[in-house]
C-alpha atoms as a PDB file:
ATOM      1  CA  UNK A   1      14.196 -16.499 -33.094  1.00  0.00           C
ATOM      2  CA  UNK A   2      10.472 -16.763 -34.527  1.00  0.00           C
ATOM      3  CA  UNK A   3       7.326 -16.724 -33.394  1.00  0.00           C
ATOM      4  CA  UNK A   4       5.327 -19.946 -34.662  1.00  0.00           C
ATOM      5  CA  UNK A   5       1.656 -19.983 -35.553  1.00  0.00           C
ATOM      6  CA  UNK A   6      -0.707 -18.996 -32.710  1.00  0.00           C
ATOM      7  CA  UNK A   7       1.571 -18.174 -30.237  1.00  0.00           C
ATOM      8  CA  UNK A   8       1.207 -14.816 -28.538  1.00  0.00           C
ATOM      9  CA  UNK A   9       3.605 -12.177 -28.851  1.00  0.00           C
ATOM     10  CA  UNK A  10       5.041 -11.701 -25.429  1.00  0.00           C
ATOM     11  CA  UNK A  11       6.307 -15.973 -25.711  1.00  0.00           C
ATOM     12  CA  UNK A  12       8.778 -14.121 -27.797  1.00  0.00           C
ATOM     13  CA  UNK A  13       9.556 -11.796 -25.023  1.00  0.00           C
ATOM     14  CA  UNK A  14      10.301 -14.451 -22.624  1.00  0.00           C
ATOM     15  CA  UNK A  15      12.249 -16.678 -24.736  1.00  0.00           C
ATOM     16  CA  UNK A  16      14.168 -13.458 -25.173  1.00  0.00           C
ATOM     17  CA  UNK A  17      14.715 -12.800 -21.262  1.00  0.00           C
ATOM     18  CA  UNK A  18      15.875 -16.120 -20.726  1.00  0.00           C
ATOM     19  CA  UNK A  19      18.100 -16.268 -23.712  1.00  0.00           C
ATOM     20  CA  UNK A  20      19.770 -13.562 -22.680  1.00  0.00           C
ATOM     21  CA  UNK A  21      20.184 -14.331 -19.211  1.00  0.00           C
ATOM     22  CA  UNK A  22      21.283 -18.023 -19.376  1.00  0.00           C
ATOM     23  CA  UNK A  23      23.149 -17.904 -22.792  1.00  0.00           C
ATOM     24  CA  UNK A  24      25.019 -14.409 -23.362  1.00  0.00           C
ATOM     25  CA  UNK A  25      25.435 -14.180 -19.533  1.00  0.00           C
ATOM     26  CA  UNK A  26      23.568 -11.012 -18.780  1.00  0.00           C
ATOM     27  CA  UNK A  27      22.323 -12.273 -15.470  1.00  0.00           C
ATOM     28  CA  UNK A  28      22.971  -9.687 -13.399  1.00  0.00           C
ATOM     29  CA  UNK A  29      21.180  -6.910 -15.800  1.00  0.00           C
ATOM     30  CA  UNK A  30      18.406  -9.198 -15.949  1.00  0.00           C
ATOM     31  CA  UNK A  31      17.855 -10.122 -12.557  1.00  0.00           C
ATOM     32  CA  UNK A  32      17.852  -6.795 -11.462  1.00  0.00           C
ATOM     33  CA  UNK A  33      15.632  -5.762 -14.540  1.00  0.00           C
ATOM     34  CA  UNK A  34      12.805  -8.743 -13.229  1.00  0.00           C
ATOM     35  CA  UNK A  35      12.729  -7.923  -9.665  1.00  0.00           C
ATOM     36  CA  UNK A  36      12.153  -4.056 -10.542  1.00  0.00           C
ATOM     37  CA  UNK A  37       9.236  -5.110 -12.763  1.00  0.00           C
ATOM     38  CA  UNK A  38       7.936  -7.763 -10.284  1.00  0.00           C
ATOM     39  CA  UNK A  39       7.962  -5.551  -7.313  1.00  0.00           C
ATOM     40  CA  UNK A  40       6.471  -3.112  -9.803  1.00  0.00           C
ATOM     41  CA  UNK A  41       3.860  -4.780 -11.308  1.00  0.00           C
ATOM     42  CA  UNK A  42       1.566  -8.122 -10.509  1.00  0.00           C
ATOM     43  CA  UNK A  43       0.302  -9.152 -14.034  1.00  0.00           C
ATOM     44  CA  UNK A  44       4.383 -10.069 -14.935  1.00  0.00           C
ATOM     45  CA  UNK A  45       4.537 -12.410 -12.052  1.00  0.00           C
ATOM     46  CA  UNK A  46       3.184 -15.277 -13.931  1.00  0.00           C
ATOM     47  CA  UNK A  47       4.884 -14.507 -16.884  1.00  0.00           C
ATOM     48  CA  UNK A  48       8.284 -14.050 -15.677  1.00  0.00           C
ATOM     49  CA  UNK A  49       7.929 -17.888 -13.423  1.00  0.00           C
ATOM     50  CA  UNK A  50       7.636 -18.958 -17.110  1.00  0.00           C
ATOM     51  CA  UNK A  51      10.191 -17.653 -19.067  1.00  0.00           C
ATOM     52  CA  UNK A  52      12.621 -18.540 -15.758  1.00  0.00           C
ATOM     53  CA  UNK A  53      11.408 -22.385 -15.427  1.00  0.00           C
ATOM     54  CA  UNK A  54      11.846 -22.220 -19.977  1.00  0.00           C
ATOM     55  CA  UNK A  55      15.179 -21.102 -20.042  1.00  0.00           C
ATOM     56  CA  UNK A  56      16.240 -23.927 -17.311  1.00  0.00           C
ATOM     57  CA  UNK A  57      14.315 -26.450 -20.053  1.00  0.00           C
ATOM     58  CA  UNK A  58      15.654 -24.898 -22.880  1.00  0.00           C
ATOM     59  CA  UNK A  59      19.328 -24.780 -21.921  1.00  0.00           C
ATOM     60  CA  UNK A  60      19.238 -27.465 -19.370  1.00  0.00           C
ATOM     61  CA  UNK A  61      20.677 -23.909 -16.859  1.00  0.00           C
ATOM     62  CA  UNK A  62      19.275 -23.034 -13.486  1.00  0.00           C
ATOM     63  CA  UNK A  63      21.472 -20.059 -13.045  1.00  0.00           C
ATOM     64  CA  UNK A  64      19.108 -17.728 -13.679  1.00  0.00           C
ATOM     65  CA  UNK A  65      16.383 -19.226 -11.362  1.00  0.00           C
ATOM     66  CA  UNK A  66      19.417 -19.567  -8.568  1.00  0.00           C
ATOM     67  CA  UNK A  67      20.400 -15.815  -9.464  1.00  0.00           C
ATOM     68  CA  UNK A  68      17.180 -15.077  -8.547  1.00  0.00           C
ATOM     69  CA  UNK A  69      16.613 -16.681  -5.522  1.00  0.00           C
ATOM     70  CA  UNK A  70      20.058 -15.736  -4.223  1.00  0.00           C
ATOM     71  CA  UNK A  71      18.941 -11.676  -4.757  1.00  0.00           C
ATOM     72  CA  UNK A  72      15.484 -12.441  -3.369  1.00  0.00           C
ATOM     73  CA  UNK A  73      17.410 -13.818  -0.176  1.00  0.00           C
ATOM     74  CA  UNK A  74      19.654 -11.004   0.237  1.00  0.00           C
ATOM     75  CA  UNK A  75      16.897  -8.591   0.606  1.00  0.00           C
ATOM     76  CA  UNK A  76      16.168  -7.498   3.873  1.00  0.00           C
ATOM     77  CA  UNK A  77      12.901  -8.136   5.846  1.00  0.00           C
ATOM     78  CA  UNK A  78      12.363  -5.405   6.783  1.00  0.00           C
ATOM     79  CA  UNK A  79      11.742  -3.634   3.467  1.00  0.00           C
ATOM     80  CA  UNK A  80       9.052  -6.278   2.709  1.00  0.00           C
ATOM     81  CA  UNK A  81       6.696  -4.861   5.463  1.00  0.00           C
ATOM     82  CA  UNK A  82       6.800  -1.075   4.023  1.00  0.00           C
ATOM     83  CA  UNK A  83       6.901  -2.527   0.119  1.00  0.00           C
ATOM     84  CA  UNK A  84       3.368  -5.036   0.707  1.00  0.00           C
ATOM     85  CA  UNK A  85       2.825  -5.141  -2.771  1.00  0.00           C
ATOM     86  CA  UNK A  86       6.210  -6.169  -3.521  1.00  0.00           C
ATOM     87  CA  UNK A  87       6.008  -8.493  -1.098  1.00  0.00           C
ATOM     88  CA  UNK A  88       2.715 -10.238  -2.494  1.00  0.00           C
ATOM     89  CA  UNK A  89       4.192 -10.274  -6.302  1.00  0.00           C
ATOM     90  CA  UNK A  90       8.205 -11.944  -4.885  1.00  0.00           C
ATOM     91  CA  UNK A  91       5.432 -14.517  -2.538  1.00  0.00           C
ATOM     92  CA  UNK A  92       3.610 -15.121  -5.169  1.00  0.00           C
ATOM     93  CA  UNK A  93       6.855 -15.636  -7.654  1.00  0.00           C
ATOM     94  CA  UNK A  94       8.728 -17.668  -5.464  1.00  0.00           C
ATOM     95  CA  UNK A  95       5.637 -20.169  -5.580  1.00  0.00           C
ATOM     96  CA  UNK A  96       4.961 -20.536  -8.773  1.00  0.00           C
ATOM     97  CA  UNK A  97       8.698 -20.900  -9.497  1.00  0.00           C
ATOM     98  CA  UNK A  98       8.371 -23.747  -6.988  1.00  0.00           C
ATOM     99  CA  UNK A  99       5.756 -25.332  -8.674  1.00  0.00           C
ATOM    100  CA  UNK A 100       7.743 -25.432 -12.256  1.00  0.00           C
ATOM    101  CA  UNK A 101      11.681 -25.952 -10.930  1.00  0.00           C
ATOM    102  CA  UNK A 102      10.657 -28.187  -7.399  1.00  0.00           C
ATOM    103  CA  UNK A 103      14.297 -29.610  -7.491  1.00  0.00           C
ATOM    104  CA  UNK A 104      16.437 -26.830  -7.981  1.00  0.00           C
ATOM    105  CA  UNK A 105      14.072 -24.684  -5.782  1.00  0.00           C
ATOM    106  CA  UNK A 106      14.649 -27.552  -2.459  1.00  0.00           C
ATOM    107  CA  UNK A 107      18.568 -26.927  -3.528  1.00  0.00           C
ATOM    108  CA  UNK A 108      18.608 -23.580  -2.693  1.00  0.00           C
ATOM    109  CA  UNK A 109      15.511 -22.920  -0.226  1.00  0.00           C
ATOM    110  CA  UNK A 110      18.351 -22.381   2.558  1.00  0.00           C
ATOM    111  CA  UNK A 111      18.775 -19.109   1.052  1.00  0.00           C
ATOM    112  CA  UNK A 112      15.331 -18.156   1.687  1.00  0.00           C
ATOM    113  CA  UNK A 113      15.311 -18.771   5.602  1.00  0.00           C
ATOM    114  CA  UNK A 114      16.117 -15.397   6.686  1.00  0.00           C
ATOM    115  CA  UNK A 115      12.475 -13.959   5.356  1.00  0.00           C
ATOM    116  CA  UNK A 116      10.668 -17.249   7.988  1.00  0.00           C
ATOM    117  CA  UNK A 117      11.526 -14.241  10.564  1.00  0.00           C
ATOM    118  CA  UNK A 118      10.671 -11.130   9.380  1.00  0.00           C
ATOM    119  CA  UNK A 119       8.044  -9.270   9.971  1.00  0.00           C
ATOM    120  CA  UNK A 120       6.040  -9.475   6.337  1.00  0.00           C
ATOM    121  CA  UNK A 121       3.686 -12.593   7.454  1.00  0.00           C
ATOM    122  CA  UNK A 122       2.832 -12.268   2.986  1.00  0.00           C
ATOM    123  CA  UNK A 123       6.476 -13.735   2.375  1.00  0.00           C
ATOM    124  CA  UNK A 124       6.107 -16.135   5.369  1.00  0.00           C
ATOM    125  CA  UNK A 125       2.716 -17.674   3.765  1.00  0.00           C
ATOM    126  CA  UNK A 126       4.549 -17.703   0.069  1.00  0.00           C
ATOM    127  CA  UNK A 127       7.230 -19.580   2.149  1.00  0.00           C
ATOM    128  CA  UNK A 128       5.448 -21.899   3.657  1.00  0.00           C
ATOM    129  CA  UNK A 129       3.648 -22.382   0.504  1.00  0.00           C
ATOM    130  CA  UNK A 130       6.936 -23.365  -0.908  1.00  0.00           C
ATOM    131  CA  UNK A 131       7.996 -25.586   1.118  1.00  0.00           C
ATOM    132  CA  UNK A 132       4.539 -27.468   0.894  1.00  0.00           C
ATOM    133  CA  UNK A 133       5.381 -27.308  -3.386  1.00  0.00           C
ATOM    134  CA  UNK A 134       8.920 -29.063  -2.688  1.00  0.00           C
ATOM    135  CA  UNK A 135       7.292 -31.893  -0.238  1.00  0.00           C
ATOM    136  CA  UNK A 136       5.076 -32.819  -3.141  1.00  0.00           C
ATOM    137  CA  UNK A 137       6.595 -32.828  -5.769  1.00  0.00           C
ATOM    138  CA  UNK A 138      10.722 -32.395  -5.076  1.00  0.00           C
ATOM    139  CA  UNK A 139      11.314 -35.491  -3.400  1.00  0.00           C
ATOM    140  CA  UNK A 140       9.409 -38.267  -5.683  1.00  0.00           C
ATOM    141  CA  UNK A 141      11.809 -39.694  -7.024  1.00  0.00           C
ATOM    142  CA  UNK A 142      13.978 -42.623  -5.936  1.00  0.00           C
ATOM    143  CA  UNK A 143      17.331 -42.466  -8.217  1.00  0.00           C
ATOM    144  CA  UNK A 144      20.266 -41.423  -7.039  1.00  0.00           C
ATOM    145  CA  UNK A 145      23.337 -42.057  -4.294  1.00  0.00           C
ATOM    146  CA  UNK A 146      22.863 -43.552  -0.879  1.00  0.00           C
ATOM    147  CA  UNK A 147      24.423 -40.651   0.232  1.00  0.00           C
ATOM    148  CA  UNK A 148      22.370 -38.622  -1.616  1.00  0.00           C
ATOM    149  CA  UNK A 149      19.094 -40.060  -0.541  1.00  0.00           C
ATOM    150  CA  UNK A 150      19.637 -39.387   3.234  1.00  0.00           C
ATOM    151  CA  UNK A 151      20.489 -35.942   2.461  1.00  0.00           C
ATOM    152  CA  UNK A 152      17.404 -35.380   0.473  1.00  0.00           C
ATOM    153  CA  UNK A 153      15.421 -36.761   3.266  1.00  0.00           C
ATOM    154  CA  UNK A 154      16.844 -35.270   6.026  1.00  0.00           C
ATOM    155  CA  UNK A 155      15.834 -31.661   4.299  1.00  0.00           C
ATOM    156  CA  UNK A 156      12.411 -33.020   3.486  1.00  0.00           C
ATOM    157  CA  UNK A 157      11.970 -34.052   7.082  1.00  0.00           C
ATOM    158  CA  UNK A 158      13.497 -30.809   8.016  1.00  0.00           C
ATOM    159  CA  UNK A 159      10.758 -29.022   6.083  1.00  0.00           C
ATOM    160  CA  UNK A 160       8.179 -30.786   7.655  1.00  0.00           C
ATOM    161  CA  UNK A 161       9.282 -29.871  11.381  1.00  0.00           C
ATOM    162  CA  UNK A 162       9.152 -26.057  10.134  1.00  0.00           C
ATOM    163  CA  UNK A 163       5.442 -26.460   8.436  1.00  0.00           C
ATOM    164  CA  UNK A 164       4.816 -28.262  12.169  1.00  0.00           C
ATOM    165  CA  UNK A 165       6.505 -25.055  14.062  1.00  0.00           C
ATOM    166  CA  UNK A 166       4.961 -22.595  11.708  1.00  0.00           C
ATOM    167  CA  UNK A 167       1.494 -23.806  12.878  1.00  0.00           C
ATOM    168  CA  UNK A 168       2.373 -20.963  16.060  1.00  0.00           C
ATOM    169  CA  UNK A 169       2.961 -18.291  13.764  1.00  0.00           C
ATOM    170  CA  UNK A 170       2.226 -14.625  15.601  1.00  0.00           C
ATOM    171  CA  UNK A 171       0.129 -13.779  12.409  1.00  0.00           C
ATOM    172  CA  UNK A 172      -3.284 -15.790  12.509  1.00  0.00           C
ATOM    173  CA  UNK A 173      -2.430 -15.510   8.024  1.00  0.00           C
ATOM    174  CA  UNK A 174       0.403 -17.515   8.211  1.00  0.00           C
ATOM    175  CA  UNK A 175      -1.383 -20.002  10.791  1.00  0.00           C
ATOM    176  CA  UNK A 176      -4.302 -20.636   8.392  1.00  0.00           C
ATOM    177  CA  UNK A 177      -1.855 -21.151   5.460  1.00  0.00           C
ATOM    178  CA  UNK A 178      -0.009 -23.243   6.809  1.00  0.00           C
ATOM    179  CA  UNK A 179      -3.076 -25.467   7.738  1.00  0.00           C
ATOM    180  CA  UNK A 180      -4.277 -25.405   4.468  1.00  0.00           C
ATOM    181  CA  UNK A 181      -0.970 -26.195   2.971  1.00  0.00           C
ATOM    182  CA  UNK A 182      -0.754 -29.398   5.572  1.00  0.00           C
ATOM    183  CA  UNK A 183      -4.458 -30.629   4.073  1.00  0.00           C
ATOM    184  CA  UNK A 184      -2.657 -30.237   0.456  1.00  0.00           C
ATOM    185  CA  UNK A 185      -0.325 -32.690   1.681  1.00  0.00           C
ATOM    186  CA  UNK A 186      -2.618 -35.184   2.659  1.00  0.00           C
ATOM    187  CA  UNK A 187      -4.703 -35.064  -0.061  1.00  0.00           C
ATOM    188  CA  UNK A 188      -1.372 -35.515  -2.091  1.00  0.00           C
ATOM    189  CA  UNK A 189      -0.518 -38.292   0.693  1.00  0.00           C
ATOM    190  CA  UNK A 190       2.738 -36.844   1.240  1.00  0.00           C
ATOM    191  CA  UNK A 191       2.470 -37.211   4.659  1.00  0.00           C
ATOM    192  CA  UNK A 192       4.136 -39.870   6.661  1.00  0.00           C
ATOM    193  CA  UNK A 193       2.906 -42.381   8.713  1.00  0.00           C
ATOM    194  CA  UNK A 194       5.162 -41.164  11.764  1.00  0.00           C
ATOM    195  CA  UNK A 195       3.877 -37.172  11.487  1.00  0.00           C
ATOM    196  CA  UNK A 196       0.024 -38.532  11.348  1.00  0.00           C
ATOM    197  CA  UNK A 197      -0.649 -38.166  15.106  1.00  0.00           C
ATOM    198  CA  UNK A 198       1.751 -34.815  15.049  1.00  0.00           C
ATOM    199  CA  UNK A 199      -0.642 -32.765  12.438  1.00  0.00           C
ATOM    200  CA  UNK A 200      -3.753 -34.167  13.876  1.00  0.00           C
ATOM    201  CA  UNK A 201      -2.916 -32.956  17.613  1.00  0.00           C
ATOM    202  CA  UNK A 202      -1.950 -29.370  15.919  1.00  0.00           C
ATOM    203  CA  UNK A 203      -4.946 -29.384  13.906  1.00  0.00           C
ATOM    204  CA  UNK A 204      -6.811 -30.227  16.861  1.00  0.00           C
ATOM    205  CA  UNK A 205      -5.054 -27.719  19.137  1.00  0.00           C
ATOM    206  CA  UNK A 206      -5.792 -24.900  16.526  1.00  0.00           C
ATOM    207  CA  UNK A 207      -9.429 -25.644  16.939  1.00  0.00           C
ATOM    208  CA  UNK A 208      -9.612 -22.999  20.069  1.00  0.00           C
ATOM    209  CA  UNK A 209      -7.409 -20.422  18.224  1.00  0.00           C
ATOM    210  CA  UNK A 210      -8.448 -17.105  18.948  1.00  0.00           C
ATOM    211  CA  UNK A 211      -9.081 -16.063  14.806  1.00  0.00           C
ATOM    212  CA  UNK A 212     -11.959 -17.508  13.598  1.00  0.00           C
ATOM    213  CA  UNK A 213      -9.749 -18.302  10.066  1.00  0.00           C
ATOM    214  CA  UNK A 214      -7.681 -20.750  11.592  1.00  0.00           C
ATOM    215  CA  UNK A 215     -10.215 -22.760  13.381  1.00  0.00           C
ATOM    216  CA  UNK A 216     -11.960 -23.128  10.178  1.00  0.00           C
ATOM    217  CA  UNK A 217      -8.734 -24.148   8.643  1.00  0.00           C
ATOM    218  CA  UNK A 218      -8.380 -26.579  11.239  1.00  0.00           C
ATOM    219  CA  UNK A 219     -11.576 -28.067  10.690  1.00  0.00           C
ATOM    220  CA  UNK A 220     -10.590 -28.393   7.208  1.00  0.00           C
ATOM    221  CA  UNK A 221      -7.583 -30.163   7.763  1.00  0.00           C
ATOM    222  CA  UNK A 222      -8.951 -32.480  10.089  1.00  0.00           C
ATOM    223  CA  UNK A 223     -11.759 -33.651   8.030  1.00  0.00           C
ATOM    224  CA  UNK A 224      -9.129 -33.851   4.937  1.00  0.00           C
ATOM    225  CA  UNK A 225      -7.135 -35.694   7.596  1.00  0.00           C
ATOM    226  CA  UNK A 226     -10.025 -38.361   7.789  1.00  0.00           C
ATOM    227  CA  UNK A 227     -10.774 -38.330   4.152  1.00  0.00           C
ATOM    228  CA  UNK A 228      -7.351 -39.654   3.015  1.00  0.00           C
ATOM    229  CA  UNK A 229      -6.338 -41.452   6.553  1.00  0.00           C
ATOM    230  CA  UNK A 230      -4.132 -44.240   5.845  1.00  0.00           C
ATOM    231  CA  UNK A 231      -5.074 -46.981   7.890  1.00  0.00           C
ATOM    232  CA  UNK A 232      -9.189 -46.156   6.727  1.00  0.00           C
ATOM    233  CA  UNK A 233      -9.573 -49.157   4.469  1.00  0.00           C
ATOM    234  CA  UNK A 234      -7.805 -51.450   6.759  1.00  0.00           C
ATOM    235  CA  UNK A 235      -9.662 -50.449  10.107  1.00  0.00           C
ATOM    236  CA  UNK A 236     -11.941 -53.127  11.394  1.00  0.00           C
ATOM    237  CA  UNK A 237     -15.262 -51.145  12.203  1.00  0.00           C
ATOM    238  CA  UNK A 238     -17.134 -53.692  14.479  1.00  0.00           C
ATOM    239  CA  UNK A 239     -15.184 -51.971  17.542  1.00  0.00           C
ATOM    240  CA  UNK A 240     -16.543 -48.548  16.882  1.00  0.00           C
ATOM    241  CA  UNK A 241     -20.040 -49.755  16.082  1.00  0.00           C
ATOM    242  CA  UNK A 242     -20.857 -50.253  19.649  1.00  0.00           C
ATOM    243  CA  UNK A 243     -19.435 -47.204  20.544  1.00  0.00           C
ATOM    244  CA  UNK A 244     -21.249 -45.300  17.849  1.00  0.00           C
ATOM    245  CA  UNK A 245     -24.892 -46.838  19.515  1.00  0.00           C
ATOM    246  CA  UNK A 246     -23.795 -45.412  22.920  1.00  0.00           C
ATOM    247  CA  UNK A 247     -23.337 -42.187  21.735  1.00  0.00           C
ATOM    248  CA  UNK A 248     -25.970 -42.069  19.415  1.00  0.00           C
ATOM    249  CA  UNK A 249     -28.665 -42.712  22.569  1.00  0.00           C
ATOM    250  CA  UNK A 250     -26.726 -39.789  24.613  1.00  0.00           C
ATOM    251  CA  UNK A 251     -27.364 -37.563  21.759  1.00  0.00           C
ATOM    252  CA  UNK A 252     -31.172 -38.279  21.886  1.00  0.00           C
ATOM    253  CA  UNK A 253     -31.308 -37.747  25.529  1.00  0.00           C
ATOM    254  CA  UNK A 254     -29.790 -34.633  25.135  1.00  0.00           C
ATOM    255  CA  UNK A 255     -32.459 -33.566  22.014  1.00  0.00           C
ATOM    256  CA  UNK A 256     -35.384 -32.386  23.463  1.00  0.00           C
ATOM    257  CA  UNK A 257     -38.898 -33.433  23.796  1.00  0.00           C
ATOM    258  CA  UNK A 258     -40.945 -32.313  20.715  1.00  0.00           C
ATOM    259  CA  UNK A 259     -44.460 -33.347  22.196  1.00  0.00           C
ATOM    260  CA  UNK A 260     -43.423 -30.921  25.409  1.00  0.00           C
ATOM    261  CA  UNK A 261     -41.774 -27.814  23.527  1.00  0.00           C
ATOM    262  CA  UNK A 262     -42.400 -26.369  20.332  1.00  0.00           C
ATOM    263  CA  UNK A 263     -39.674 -25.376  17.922  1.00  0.00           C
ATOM    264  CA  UNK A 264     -40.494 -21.401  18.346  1.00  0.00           C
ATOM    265  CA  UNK A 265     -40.364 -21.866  21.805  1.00  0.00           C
ATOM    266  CA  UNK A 266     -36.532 -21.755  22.010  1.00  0.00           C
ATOM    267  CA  UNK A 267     -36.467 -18.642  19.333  1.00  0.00           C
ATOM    268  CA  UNK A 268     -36.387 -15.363  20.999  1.00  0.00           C
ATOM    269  CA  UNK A 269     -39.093 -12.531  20.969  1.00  0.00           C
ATOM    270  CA  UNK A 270     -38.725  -8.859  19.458  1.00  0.00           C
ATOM    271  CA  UNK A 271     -38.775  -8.007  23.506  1.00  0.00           C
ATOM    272  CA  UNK A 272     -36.198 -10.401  24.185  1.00  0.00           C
ATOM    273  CA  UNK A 273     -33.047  -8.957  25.701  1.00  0.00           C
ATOM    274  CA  UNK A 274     -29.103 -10.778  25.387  1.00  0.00           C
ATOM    275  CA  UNK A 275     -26.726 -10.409  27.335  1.00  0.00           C
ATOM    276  CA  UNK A 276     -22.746 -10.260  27.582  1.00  0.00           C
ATOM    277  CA  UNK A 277     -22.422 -13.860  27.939  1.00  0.00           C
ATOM    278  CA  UNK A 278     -24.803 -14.792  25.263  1.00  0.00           C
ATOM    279  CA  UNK A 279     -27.746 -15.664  27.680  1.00  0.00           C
ATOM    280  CA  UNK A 280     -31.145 -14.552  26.558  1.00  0.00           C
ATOM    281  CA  UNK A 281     -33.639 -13.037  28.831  1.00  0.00           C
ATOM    282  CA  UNK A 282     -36.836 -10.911  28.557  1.00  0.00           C
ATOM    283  CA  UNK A 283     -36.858  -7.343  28.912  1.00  0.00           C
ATOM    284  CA  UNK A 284     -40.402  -7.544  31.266  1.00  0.00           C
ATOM    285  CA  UNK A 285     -39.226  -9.984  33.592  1.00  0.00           C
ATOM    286  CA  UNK A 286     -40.143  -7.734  36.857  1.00  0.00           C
ATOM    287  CA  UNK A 287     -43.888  -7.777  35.248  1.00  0.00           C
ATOM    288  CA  UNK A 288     -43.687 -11.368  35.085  1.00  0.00           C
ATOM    289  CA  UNK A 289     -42.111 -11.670  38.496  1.00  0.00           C
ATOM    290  CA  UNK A 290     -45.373  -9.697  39.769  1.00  0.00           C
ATOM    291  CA  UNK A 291     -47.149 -11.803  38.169  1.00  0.00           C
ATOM    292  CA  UNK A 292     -46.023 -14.738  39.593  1.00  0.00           C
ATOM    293  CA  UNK A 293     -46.245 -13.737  42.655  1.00  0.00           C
ATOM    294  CA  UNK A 294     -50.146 -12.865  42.514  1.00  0.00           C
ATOM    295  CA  UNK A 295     -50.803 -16.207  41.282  1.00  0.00           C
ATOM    296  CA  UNK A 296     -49.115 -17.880  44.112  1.00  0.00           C
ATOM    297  CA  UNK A 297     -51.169 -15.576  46.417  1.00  0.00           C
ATOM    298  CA  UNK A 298     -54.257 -16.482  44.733  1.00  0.00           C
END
């Protein structure tokens, strides 16, 4: 084994970690030797998602990407929430690893369900994150089984009901992720016709979340929701035309007057006072009750 011309030297490294994982059977030394420097260290995350998705092309093996997974499942929670940078670098693995192996990933994503309730809301967002990875791109192709078919889209379907439960997350993190990761899948148009009306009413209920992160993520989704809607080029627009005059004429009669008040008028003073609720008032407003009141007597 030889580095060619222009590659950099730690390509060598990583064709060497796979090697000899996948073809002298070390996994178990190697597994354990990743995950140590993963939890350890950030800048290997990257690296080691590559030489795991190259030995899979290389030797046409997933065991070492399954080996993986498998130990990553077998952790417990719990440890995640003391060990947060750990927990960012195994999020952040798992996803990328998602993005290079999507079909062997959706094949053994059950072993990953334990971490959707524990209490690290980092490996919940790199989970949901997955699962929006395998909708795109683990389930585009059509070849296959009859059998085989249902099965695969039974689990997509399946993932889609947990990005839709996810969406009430406790942590207001894992809310906004898993918003954003719903407008990836419609701008991908990976979402189906029947689960249209199901994202937009989350997206919409979102939009009086208490964190101010996920009602901006809602916002986002819905207007990536109307930038790729499905039935948009087909919609006849004469019916909303008339509709869009009518509203158009309240929102005039709500602007107000500009020949009566004057822009500044509505800005407050330096003396201005606001209050709890947001109201402004005037901090003088017995002297201008007196005064008042000597006009009317004069």
């Amino acid at each position: 084994m030889c580095l060619e011309k222009g590659e950099a030297p730690y390509i060598w490294h990583l064709q060497l970690i796979g090697t000899c994982a996948t073809k002298y059977h070390y996994m178990a030394q190697s597994c354990a030797s990743i995950l140590h420097l993963m939890h350890k260290h950030d800048f290997v995350v990257t690296h080691m998602a590559d030489a795991v998705a190259g030995a899979e092309k290389k030797y046409t093996d997933g065991s070492l990407a399954s080996s993986l997974i498998q130990e990553i499942g077998r952790t417990n929670p719990k440890d995640y929430v003391k060990d947060t940078v750990g927990a960012e670098n195994i999020g952040c693995f798992i996803v990328q690893l998602a993005d290079r192996l999507p079909k062997l990933i959706s094949t053994n994503i059950g072993l990953l369900l334990p971490h959707l309730g524990g209490e690290s809301y980092k490996i919940r967002n790199a989970f949901v994150s997955v699962l929006g990875k395998l909708v795109m791109k683990g389930f585009r192709d059509v070849e296959g089984e009859v059998n085989s078919k249902s099965i695969r889209l039974r689990t997509k379907q399946a993932m889609l009901e947990i990005l839709l439960e996810r969406c009430r997350d406790v942590s207001a993190y894992t809310r906004s992720r898993v918003l954003q990761v719903w407008g990836e899948l419609c701008e991908e148009h990976a979402v189906s016709i029947g689960l249209w009306n199901e994202v937009a009413a989350a997206a919409a209920g979102r939009l009086e979340d208490k964190s101010a992160i996920v009602r901006k993520s809602a916002l986002n989704l819905l207007i990536m929701m109307l930038q790729h809607n499905p039935f948009g080029p087909q919609l006849w627009t004469a019916s909303f035309e008339a509709t869009l005059v009518q509203y158009k004429k309240k929102l005039n009669e709500l602007q107000p007057n500009p020949a009566s008040e004057s822009v500044l008028d509505g800005l407050p003073s330096d003396g201005d006072t606001c209050n709890g609720d947001g109201d402004v008032g005037s901090g003088n407003e017995e002297e201008v009750g007196q005064v008042t009141k000597s006009s009317k007597i004069i």
